[in-house]
PDB file of N, CA and C in Angstrom:
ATOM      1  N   UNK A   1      41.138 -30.577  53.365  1.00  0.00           N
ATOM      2  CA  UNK A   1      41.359 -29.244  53.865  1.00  0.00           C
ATOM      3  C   UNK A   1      42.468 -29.293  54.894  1.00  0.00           C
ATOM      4  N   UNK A   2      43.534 -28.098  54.925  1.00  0.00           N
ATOM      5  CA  UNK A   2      44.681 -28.132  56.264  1.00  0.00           C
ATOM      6  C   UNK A   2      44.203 -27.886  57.145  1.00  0.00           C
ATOM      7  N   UNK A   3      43.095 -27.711  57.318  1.00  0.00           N
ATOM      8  CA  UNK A   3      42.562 -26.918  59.153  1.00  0.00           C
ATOM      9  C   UNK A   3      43.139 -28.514  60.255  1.00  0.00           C
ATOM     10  N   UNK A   4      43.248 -28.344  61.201  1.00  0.00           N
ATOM     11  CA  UNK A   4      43.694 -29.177  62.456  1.00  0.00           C
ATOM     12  C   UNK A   4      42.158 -29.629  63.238  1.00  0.00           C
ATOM     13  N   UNK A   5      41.439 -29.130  62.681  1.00  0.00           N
ATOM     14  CA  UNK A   5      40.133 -29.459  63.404  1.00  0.00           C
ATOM     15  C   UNK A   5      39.352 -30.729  63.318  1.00  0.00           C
ATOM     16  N   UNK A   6      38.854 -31.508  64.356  1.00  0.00           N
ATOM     17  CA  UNK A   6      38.368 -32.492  64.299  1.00  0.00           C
ATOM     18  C   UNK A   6      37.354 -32.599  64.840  1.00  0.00           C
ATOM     19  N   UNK A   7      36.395 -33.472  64.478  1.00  0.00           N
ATOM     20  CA  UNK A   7      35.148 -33.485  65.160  1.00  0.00           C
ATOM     21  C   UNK A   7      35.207 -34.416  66.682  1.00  0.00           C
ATOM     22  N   UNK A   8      34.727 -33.844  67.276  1.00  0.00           N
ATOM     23  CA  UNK A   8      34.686 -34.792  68.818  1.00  0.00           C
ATOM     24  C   UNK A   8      33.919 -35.960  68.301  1.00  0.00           C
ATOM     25  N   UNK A   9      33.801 -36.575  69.721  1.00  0.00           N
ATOM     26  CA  UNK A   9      33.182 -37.695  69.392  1.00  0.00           C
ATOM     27  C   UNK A   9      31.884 -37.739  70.197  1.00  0.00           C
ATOM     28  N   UNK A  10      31.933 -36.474  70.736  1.00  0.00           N
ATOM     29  CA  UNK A  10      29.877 -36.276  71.141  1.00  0.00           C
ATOM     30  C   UNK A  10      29.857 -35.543  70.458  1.00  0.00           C
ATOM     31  N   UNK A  11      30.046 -35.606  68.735  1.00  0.00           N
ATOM     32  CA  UNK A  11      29.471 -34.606  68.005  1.00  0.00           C
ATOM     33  C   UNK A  11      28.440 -35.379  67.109  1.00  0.00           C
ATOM     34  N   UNK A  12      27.242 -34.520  66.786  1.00  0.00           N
ATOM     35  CA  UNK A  12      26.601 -35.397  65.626  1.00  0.00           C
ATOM     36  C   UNK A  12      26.297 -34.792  64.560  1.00  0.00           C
ATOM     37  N   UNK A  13      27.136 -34.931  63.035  1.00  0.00           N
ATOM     38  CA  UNK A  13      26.296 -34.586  61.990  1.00  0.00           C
ATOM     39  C   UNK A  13      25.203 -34.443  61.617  1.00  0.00           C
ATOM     40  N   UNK A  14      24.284 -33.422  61.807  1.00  0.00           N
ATOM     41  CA  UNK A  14      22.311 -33.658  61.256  1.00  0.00           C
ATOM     42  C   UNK A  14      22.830 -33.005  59.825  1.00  0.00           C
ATOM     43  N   UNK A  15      23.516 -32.431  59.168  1.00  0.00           N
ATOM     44  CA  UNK A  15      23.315 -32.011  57.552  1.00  0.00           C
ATOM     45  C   UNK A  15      24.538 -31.597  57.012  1.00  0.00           C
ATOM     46  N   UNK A  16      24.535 -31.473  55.363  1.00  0.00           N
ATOM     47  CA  UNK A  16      25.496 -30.592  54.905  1.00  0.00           C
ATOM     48  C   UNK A  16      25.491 -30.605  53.751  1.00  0.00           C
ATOM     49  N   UNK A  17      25.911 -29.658  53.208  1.00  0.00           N
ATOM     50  CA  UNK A  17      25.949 -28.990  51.899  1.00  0.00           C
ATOM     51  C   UNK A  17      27.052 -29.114  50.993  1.00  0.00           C
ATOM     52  N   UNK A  18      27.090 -29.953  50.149  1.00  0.00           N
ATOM     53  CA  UNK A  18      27.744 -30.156  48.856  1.00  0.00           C
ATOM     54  C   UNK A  18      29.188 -30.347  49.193  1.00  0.00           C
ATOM     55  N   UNK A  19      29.136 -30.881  50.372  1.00  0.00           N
ATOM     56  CA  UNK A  19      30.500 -31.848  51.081  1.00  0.00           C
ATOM     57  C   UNK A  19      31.519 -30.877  51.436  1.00  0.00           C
ATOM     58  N   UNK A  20      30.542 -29.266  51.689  1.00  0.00           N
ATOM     59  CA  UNK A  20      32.290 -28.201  51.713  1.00  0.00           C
ATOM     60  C   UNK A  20      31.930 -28.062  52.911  1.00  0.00           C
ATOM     61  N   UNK A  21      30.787 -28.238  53.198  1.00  0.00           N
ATOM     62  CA  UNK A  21      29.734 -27.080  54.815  1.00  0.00           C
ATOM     63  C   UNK A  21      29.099 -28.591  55.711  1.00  0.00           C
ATOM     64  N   UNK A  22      29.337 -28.674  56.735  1.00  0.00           N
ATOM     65  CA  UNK A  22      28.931 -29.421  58.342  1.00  0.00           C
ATOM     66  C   UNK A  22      28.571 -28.837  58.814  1.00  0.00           C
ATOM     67  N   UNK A  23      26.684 -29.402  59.288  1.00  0.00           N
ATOM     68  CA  UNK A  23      26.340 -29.093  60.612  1.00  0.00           C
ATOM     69  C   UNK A  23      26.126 -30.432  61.751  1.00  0.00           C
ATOM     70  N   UNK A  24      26.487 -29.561  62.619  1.00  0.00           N
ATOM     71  CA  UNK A  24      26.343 -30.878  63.838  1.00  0.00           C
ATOM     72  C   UNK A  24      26.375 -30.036  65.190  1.00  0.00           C
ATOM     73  N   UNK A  25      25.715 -31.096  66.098  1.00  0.00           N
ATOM     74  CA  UNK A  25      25.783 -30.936  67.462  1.00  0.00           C
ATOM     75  C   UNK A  25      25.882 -31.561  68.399  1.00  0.00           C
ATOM     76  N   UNK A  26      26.407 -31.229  69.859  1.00  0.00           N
ATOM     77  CA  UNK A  26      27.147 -31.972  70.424  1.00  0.00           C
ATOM     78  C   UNK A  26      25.743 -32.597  71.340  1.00  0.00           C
ATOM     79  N   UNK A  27      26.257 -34.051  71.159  1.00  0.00           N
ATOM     80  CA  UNK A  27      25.081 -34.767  72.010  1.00  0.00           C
ATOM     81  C   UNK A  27      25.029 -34.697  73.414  1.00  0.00           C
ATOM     82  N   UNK A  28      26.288 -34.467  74.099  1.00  0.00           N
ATOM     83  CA  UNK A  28      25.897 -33.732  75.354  1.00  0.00           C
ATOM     84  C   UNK A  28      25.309 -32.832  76.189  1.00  0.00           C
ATOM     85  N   UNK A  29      25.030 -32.243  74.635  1.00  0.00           N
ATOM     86  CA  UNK A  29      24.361 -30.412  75.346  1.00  0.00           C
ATOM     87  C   UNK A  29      22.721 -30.709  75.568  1.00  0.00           C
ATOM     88  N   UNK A  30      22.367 -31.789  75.629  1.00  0.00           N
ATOM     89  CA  UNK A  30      20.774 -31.997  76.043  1.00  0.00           C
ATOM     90  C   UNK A  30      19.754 -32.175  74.872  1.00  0.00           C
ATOM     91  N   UNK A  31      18.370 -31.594  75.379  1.00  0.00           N
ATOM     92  CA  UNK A  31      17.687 -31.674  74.006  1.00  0.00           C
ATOM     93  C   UNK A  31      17.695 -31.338  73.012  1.00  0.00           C
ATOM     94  N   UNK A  32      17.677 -30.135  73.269  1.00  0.00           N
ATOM     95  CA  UNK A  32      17.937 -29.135  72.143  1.00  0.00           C
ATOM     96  C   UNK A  32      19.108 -28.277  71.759  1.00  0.00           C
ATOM     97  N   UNK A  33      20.086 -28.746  71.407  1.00  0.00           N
ATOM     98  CA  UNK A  33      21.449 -28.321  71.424  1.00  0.00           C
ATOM     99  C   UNK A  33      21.845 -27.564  70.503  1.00  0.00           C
ATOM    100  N   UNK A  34      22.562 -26.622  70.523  1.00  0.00           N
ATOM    101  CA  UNK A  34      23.214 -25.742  69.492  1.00  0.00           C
ATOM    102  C   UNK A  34      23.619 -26.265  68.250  1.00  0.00           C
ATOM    103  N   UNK A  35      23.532 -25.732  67.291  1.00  0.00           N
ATOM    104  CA  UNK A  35      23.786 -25.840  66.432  1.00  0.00           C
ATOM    105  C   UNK A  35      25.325 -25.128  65.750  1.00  0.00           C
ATOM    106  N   UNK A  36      26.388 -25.980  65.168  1.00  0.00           N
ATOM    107  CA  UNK A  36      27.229 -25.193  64.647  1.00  0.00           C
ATOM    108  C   UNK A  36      27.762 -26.156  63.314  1.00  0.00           C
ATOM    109  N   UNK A  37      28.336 -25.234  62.743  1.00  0.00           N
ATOM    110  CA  UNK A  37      28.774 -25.420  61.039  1.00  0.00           C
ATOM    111  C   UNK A  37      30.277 -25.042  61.016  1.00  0.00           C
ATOM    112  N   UNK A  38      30.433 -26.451  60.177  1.00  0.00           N
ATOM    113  CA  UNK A  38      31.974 -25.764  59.764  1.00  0.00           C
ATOM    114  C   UNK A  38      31.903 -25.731  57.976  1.00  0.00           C
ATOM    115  N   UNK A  39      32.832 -24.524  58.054  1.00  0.00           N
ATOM    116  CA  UNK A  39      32.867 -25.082  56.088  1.00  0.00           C
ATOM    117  C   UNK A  39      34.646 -25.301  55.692  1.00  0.00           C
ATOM    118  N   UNK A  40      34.680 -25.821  55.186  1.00  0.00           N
ATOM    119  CA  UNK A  40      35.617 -26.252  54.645  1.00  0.00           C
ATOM    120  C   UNK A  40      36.638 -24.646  54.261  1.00  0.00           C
ATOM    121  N   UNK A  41      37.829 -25.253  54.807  1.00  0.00           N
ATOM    122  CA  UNK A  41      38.961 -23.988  54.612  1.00  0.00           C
ATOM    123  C   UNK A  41      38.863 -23.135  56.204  1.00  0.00           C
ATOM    124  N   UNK A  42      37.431 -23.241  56.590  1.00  0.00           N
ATOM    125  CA  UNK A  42      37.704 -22.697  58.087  1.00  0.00           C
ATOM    126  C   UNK A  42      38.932 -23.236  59.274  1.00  0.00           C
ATOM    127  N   UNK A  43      39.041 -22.359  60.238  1.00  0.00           N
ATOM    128  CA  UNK A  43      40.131 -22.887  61.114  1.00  0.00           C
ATOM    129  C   UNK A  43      39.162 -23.985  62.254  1.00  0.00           C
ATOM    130  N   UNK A  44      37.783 -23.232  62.539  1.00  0.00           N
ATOM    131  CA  UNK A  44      37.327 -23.884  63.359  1.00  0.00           C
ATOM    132  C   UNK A  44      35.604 -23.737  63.202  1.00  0.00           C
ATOM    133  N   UNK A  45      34.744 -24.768  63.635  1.00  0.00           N
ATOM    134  CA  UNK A  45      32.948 -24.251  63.722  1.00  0.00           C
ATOM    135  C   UNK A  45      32.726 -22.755  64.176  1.00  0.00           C
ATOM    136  N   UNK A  46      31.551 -22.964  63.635  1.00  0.00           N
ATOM    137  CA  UNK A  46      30.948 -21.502  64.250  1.00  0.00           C
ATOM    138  C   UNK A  46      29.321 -21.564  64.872  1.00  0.00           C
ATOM    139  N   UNK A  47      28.797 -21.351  65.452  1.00  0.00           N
ATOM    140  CA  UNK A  47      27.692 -21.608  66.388  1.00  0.00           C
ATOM    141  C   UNK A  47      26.577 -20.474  65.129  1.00  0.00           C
ATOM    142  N   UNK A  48      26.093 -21.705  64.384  1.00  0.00           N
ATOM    143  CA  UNK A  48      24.721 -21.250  63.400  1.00  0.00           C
ATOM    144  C   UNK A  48      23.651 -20.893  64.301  1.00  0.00           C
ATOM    145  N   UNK A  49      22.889 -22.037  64.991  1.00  0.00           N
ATOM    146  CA  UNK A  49      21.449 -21.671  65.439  1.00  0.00           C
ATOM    147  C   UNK A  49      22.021 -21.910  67.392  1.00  0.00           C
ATOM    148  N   UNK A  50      21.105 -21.364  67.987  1.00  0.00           N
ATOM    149  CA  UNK A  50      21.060 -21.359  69.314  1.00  0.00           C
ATOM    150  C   UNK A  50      20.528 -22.728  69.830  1.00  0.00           C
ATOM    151  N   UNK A  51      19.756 -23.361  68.839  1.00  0.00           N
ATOM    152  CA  UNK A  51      19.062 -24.859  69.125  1.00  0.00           C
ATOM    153  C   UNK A  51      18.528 -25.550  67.740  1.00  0.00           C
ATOM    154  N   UNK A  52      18.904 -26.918  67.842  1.00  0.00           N
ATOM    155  CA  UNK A  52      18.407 -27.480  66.731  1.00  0.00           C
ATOM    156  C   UNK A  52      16.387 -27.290  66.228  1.00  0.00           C
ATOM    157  N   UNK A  53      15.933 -27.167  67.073  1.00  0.00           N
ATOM    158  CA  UNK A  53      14.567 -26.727  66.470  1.00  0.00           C
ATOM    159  C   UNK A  53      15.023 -25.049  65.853  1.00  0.00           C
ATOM    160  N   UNK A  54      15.500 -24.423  66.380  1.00  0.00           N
ATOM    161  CA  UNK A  54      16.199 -23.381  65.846  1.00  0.00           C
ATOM    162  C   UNK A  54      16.364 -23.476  64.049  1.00  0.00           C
ATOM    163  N   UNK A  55      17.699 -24.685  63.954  1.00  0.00           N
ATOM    164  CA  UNK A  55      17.850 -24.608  62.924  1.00  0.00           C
ATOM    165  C   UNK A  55      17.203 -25.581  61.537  1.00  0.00           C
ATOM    166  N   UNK A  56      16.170 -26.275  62.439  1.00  0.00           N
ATOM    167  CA  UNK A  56      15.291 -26.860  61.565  1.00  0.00           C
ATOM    168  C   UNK A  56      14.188 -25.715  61.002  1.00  0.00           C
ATOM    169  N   UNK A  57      13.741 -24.963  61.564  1.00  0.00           N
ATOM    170  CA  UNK A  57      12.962 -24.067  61.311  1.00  0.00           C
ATOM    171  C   UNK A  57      13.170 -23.120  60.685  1.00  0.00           C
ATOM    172  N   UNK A  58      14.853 -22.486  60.737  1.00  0.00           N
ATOM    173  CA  UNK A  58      15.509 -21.268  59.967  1.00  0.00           C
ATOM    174  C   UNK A  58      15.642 -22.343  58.100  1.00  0.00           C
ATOM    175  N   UNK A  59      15.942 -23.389  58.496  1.00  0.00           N
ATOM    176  CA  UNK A  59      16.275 -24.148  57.354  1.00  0.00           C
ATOM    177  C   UNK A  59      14.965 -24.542  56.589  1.00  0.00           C
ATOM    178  N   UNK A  60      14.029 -25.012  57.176  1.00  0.00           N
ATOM    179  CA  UNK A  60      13.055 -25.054  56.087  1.00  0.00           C
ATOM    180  C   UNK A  60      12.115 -23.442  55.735  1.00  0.00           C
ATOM    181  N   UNK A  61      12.339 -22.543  56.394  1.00  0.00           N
ATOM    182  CA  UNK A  61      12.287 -21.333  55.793  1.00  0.00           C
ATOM    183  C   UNK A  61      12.933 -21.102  54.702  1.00  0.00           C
ATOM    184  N   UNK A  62      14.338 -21.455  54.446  1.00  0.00           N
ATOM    185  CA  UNK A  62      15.270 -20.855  53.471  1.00  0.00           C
ATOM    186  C   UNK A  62      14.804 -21.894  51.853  1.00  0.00           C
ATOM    187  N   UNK A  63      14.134 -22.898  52.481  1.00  0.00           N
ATOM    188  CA  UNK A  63      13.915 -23.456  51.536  1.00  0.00           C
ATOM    189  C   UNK A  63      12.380 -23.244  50.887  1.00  0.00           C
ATOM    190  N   UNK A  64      11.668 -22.623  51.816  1.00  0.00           N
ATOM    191  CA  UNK A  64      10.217 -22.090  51.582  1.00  0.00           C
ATOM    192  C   UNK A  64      10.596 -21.087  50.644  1.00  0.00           C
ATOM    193  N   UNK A  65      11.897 -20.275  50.799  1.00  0.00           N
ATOM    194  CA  UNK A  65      11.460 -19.046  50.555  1.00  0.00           C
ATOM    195  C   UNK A  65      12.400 -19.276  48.868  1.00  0.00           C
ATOM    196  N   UNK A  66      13.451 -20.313  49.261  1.00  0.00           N
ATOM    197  CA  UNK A  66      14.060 -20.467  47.432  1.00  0.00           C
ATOM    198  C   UNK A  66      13.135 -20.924  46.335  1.00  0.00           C
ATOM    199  N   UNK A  67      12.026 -21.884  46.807  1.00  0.00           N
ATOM    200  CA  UNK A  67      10.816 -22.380  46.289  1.00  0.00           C
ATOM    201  C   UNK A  67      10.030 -20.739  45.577  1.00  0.00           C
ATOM    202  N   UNK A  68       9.674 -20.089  46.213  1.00  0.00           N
ATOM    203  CA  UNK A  68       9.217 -18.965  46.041  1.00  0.00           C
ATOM    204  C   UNK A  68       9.851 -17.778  45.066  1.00  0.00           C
ATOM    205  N   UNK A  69      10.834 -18.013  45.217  1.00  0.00           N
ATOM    206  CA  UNK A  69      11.355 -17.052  43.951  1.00  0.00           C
ATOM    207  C   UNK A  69      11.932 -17.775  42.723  1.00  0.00           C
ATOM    208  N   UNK A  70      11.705 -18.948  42.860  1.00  0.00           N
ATOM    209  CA  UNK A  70      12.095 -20.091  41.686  1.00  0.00           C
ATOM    210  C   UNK A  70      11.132 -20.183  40.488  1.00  0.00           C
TER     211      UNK A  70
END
């Protein structure tokens, strides 16, 4: 991808999706740290969940709920 963006190096990958979409967070921000995603072709992240229990919880919802209409 041309974007100029790079990941720091207090950043940490926890997931991603079919190698286009990154999530990660910065290990400085404490326990429970924000969550942000980049996808591929973007210029820069974008702040997904407010906290990683945040986005563990929005995420296994989405997967409760694809289970469910499957």
């Amino acid at each position: 991808d041309k974007s100029e963006f790079t990941l720091p190096e207090n950043a940490f990958v926890c997931a991603h999706h079919q190698g286009y979409i990154y999530y990660f967070f910065y290990v400085t921000e404490g326990e429970n740290p924000a969550v942000y995603g980049y996808m591929e072709e973007d210029l820069l992240p974008k702040k997904i969940n407010e906290s990683f229990s945040e986005f563990l919880l929005s995420s296994l919802k989405e997967q409760q709920e694809l289970r469910e209409t499957s």
